[in-house]
Each structure stands twice: as C-alpha cells, then as structure tokens.
Protein backbone atom coordinates (compact mmCIF):
# COMPACT_ATOMS: atom_id res chain seq x y z
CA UNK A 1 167.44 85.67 149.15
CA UNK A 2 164.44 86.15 146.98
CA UNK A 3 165.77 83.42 144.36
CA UNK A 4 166.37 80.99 147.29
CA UNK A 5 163.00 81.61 148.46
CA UNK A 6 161.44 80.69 144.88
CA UNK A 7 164.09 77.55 144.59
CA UNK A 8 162.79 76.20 147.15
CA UNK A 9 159.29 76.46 146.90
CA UNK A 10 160.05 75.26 143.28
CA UNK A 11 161.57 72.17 144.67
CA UNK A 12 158.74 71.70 147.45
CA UNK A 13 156.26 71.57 144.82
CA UNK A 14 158.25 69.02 142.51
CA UNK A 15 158.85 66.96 145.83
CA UNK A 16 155.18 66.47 147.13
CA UNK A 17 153.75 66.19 143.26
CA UNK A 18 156.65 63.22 142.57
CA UNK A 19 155.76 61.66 146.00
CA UNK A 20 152.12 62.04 145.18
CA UNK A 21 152.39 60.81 141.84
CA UNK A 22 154.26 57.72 142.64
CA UNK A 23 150.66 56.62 144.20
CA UNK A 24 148.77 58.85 142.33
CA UNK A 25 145.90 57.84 140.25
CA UNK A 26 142.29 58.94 139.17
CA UNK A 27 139.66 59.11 141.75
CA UNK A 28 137.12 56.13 141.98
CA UNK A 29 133.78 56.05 143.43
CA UNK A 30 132.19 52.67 144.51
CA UNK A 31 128.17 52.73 145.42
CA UNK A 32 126.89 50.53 148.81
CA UNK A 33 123.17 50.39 148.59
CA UNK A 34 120.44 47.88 148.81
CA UNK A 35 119.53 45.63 145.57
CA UNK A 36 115.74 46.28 146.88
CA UNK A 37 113.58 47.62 149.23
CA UNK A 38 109.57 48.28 149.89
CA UNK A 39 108.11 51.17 148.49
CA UNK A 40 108.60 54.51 150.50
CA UNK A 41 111.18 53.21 152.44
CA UNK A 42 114.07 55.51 153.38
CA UNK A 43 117.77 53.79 152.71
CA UNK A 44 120.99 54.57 153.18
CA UNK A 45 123.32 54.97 150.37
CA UNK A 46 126.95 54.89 150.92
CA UNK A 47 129.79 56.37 148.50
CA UNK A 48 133.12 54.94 149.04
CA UNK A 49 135.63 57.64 147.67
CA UNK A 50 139.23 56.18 147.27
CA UNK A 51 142.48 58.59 145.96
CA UNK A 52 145.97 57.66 146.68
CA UNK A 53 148.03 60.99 147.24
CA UNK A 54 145.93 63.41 148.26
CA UNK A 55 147.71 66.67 149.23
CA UNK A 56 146.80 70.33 148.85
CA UNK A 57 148.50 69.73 145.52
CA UNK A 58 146.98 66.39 144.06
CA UNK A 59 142.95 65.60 145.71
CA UNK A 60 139.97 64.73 145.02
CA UNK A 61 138.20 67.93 143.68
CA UNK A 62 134.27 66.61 143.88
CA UNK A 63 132.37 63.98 144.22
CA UNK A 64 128.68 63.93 143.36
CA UNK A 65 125.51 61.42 142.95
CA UNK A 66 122.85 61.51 141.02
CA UNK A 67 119.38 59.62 141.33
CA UNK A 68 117.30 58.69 138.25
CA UNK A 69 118.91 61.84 136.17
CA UNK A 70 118.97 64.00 138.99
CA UNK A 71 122.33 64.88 141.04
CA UNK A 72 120.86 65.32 144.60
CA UNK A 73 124.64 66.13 146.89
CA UNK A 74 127.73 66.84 145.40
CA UNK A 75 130.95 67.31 147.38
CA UNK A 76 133.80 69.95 146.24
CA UNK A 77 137.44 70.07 147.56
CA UNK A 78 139.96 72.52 147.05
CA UNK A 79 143.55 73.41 147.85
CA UNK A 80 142.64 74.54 151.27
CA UNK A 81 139.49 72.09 151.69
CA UNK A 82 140.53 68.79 150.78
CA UNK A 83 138.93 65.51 151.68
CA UNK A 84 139.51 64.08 155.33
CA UNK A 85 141.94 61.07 153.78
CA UNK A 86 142.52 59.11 150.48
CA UNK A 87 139.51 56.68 151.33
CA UNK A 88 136.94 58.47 152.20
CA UNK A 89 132.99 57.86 152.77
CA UNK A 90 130.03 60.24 152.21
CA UNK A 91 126.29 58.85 153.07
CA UNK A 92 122.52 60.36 151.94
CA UNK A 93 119.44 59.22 153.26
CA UNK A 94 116.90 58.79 150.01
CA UNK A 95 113.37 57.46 150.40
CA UNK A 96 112.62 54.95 147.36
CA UNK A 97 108.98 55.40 145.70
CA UNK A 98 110.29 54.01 142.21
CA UNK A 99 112.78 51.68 140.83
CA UNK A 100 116.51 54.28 141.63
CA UNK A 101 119.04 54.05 139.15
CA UNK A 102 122.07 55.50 140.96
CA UNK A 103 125.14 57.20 139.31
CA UNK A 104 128.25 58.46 141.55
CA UNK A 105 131.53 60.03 140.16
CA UNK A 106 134.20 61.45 142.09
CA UNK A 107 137.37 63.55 140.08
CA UNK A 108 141.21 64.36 140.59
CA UNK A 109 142.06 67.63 139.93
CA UNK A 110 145.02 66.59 138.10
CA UNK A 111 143.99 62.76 137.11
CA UNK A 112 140.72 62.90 136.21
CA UNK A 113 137.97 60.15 137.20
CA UNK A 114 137.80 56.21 136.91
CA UNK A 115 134.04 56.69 135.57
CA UNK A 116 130.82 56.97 136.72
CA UNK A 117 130.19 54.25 139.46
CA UNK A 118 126.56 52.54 138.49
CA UNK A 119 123.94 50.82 140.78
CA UNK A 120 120.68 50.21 141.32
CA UNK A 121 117.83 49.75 143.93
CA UNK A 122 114.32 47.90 142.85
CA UNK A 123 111.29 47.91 144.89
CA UNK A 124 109.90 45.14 146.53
C-alpha cells in the first residue's frame, strides 16, 4: 500500500510539472508608470507580473522593485502562498522629488527571470 501511495504521488508530481512545463517559462515583469510628472507629485506605478503554469509546483517565487538603487516592496511566493493567477498586478504609490529610474524583476522558482524590467519617470 505504502509503494502505491509513493507511485502515485510520484506520478502526480511528473503530471502537473509536464502540464506546467508545456506553458512554462521564466517570469517577466513589465513597468506602467508615467514618462513625467511635477515635482512632489505622488504616482502610481503598476507591475504587470505574467507566468504561464503556475502551480504549487512551478510559480512565481518574488517579485520586487527598486527606485533609484533602492528596492522599496518586494513580493515572495511559496508552495503554499503562490500568486493569485499567471498574470498578475501589484501597484505602489511613490511621490517623485527627482528624476526615478525604476527597476522591477519578478523570478520562477524553477525558470528563472526574463530580466530586470527598466523605466523611467522625469520631472516636469
């Protein structure tokens, strides 16, 4: 009974990492924000996360973005915590005082990442 058990679960695992895999690929990150914007104003930034296959097996791990240098949210995922669906959006509120130079990355824990998504947002 015990090696049926284990079979199976062998065989569940192979089945959702093929099906996965089939549409798998690494996770991408694409940045909406403005091109501009007046000094001190507060903007929203929009991350569009995008992972085909997600499962407890095959997800996006993390996601994070990072202002001039400085990573100011970052998003982690796990087996038991994985994102809501393949495409996915996360949004910060950031108040622009100087020229933002905006880096956003997301990963797949078994893929790895499509790069480091790059934008920018110039004042007025």
């Amino acid at each position: 009974m015990k090696k049926s058990c284990k079979i199976l679960f062998c065989l569940t695992v192979i089945f959702f990492l093929s099906t996965g895999a089939a549409l798998a690929d690494k996770s991408e990150v694409t940045i909406i924000a403005p091109d501009s914007t007046a000094k001190g104003t507060e903007i929203t930034i929009k991350l569009n996360v995008a992972h085909h296959g997600n499962n407890m097996f095959h997800y996006t791990k993390w996601a994070y973005i990072k202002i001039n240098g400085k990573e100011i949210a970052r998003w982690d995922f796990s087996a038991t915590n994985t994102p809501e669906s393949e495409n996915f959006t996360k949004e910060i509120k950031y108040t622009v005082n100087e020229p933002a130079q905006i880096e956003a990355e997301a990963n797949c824990n078994i893929h790895g990442s499509a790069g480091i998504a790059k934008a920018s947002v110039g004042i007025k």
